[in-house]
PDB file of N, CA and C in Angstrom:
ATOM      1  N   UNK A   1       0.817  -1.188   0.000  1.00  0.00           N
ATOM      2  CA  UNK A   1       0.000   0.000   0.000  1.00  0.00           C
ATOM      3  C   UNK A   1       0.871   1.268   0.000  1.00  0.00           C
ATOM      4  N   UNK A   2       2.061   1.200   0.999  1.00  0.00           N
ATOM      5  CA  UNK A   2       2.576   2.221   0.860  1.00  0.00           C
ATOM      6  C   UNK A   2       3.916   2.772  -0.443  1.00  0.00           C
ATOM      7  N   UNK A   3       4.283   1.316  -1.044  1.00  0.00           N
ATOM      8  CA  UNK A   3       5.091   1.690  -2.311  1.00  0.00           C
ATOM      9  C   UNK A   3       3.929   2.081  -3.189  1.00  0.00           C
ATOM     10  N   UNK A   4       2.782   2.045  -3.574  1.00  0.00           N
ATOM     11  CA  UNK A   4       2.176   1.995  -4.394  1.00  0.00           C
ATOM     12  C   UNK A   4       1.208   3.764  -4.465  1.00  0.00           C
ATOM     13  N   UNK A   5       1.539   4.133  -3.000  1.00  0.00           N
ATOM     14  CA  UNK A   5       1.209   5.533  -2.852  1.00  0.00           C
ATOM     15  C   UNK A   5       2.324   6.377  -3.355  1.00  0.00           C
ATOM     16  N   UNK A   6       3.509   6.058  -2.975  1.00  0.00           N
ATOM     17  CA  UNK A   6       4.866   6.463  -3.422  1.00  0.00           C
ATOM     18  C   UNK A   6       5.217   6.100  -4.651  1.00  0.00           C
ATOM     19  N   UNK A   7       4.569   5.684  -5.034  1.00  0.00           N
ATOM     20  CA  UNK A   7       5.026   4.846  -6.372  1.00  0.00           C
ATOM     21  C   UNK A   7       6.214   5.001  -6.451  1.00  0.00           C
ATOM     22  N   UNK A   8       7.023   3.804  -5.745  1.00  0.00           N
ATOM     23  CA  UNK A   8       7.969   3.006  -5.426  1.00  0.00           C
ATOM     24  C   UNK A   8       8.101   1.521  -5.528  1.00  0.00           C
ATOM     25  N   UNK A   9       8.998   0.784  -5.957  1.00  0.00           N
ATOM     26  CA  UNK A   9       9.328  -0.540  -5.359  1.00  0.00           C
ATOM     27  C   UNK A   9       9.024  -1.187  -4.178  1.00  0.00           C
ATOM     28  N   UNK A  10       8.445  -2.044  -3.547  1.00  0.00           N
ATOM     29  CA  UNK A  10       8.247  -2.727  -2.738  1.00  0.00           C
ATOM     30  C   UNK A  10       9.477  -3.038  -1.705  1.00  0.00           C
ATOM     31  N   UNK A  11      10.384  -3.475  -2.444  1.00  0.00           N
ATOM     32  CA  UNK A  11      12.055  -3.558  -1.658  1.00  0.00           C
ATOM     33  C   UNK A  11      12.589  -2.230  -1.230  1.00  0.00           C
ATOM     34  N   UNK A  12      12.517  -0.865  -2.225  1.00  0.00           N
ATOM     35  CA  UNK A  12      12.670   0.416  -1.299  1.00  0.00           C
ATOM     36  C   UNK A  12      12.306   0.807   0.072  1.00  0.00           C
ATOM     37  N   UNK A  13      10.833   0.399   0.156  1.00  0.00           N
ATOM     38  CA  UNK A  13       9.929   1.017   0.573  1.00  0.00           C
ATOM     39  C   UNK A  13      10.676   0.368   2.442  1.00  0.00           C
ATOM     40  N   UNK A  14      10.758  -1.181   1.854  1.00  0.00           N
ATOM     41  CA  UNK A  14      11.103  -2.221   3.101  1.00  0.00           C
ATOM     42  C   UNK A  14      12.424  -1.853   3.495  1.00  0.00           C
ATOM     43  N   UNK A  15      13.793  -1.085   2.634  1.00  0.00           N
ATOM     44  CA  UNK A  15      14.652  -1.220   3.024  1.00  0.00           C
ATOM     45  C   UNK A  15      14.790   0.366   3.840  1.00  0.00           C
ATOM     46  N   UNK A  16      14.146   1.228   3.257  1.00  0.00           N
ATOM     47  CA  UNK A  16      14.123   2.949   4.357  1.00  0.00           C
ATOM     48  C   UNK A  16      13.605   2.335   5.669  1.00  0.00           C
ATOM     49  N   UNK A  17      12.229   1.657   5.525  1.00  0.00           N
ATOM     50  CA  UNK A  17      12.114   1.109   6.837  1.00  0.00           C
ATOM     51  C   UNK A  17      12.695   0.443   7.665  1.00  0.00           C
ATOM     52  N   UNK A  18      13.455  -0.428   6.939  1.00  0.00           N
ATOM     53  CA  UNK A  18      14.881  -1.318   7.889  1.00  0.00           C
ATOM     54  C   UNK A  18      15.652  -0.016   8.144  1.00  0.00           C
ATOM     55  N   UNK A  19      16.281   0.571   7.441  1.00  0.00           N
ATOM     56  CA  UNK A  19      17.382   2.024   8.008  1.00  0.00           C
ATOM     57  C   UNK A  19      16.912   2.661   9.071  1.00  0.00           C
ATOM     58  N   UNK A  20      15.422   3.035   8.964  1.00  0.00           N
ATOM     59  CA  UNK A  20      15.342   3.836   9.798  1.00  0.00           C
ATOM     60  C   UNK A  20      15.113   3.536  11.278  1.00  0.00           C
ATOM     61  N   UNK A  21      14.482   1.665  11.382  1.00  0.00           N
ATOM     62  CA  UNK A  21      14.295   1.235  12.733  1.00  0.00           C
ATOM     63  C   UNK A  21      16.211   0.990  13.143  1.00  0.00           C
ATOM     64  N   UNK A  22      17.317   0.783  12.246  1.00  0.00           N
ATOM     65  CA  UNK A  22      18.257   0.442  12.586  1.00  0.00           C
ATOM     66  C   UNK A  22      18.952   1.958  13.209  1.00  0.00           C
ATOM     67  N   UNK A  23      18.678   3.157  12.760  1.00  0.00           N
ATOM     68  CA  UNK A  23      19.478   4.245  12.798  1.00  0.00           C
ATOM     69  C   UNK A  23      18.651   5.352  13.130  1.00  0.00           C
ATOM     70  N   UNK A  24      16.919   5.362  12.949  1.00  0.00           N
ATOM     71  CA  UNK A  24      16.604   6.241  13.439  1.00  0.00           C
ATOM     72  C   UNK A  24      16.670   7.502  12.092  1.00  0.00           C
ATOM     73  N   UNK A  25      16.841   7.191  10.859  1.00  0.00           N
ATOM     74  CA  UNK A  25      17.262   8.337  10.267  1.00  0.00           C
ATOM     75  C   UNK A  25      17.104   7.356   9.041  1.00  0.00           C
ATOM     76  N   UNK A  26      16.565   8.303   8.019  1.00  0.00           N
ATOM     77  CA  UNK A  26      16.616   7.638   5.937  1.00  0.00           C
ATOM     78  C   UNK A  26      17.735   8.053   5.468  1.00  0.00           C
ATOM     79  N   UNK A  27      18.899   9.139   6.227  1.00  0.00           N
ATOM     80  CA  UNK A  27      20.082   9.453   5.046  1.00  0.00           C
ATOM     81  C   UNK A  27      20.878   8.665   4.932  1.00  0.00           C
ATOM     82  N   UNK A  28      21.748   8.733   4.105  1.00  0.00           N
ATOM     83  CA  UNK A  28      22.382   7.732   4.026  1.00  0.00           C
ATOM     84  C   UNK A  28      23.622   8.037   4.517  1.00  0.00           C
ATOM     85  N   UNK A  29      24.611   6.761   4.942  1.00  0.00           N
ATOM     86  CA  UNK A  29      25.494   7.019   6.001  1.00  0.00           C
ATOM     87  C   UNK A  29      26.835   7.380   5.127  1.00  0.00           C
ATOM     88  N   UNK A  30      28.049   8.348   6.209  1.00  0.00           N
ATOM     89  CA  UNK A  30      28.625   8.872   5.037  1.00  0.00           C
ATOM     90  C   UNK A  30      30.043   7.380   4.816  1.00  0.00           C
ATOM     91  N   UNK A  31      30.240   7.565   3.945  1.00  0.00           N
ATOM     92  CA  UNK A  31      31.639   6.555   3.537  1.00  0.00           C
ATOM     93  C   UNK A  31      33.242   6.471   3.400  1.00  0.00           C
ATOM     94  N   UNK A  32      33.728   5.504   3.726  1.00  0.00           N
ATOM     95  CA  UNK A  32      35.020   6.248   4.329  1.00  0.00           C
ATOM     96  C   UNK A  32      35.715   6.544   2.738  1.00  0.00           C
ATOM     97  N   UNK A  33      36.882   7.305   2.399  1.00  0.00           N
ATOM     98  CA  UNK A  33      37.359   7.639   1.588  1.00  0.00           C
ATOM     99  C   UNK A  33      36.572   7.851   0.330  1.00  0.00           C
ATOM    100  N   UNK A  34      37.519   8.199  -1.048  1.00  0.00           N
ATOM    101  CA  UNK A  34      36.897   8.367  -2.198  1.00  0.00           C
ATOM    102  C   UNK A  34      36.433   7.394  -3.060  1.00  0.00           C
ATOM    103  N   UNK A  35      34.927   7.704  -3.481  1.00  0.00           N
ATOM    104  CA  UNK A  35      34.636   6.662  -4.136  1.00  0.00           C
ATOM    105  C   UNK A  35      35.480   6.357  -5.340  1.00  0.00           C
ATOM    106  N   UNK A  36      35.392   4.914  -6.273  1.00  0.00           N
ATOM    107  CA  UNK A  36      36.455   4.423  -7.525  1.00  0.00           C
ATOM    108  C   UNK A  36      35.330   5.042  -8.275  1.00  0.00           C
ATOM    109  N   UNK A  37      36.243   5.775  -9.384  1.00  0.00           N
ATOM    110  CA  UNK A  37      35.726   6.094 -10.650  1.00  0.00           C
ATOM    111  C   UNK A  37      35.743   4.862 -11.453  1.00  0.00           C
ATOM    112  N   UNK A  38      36.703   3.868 -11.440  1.00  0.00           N
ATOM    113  CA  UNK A  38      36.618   2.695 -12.129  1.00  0.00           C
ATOM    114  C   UNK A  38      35.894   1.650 -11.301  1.00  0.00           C
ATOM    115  N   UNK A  39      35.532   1.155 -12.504  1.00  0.00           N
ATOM    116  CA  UNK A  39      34.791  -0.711 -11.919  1.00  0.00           C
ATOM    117  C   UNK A  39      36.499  -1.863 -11.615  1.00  0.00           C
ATOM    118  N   UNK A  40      35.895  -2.563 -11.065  1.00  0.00           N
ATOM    119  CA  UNK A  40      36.921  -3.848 -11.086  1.00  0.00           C
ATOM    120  C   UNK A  40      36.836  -4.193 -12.259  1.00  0.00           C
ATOM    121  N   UNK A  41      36.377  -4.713 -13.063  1.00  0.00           N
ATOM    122  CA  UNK A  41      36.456  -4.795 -14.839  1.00  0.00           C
ATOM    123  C   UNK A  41      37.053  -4.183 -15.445  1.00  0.00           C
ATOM    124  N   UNK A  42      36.903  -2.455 -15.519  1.00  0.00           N
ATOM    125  CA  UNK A  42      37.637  -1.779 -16.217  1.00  0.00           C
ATOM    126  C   UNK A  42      38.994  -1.426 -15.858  1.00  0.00           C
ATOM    127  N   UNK A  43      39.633  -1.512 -14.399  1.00  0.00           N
ATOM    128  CA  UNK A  43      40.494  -1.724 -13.885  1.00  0.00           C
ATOM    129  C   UNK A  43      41.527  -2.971 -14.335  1.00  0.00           C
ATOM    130  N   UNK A  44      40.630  -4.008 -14.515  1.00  0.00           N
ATOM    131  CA  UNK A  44      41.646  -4.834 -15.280  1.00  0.00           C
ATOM    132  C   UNK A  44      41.827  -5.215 -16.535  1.00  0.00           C
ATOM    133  N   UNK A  45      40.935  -4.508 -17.118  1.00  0.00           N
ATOM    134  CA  UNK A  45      41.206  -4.109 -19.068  1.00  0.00           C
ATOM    135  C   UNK A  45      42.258  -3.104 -18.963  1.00  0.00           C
ATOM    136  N   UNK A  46      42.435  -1.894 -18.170  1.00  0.00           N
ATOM    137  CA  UNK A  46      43.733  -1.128 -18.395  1.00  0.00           C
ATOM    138  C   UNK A  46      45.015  -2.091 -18.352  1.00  0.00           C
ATOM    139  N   UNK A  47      44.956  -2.365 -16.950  1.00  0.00           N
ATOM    140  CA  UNK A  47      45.584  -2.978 -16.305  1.00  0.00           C
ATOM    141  C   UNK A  47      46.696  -4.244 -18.034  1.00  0.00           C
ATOM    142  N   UNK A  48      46.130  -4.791 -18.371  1.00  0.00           N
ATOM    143  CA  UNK A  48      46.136  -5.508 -19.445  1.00  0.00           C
ATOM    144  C   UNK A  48      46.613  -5.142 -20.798  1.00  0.00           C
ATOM    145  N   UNK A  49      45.616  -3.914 -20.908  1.00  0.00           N
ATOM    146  CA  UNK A  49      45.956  -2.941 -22.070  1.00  0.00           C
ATOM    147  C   UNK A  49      48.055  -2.924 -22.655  1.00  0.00           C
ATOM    148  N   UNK A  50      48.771  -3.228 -24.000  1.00  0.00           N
ATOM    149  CA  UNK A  50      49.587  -2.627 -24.101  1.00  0.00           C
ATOM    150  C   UNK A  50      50.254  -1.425 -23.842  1.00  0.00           C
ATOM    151  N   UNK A  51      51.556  -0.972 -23.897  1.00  0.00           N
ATOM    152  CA  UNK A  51      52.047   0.317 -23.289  1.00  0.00           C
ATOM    153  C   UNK A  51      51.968   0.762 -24.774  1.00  0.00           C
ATOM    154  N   UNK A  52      52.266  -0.091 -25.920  1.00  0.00           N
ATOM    155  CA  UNK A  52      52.217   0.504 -27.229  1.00  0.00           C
ATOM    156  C   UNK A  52      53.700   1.159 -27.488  1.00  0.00           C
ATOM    157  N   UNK A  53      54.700   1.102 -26.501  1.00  0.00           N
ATOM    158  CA  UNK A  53      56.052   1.512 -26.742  1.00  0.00           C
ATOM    159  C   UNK A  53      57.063   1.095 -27.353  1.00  0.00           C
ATOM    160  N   UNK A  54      57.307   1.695 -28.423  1.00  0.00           N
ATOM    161  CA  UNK A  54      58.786   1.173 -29.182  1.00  0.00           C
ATOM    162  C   UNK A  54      59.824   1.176 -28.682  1.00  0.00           C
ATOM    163  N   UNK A  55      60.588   0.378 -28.402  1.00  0.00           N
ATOM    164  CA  UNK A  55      62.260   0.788 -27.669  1.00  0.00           C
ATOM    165  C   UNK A  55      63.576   0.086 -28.623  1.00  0.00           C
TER     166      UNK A  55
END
């Protein structure tokens, strides 16, 4: 009833409610350091990638 007033997901709706009986609060918590601009995937396609250097 209440995702459907929100027109929301069903799993949203259940998981603000888990946060908020756990913390008292819907924001979200802050995280330590900087998030990766890269994926683990694309991290190891560079990673892989030739240097392309003539010597």
């Amino acid at each position: 009833m209440i995702a459907k007033t929100l027109k929301m997901s069903c799993s949203m709706v259940a998981q603000t409610i888990q946060r908020f009986n756990r913390t008292s609060s819907t924001q979200n918590r802050p995280r330590h350091g900087r998030p990766k601009k890269l994926s683990e995937r694309a991290q190891r396609h560079i990673q892989r990638m030739p240097l392309g250097i003539d010597v």
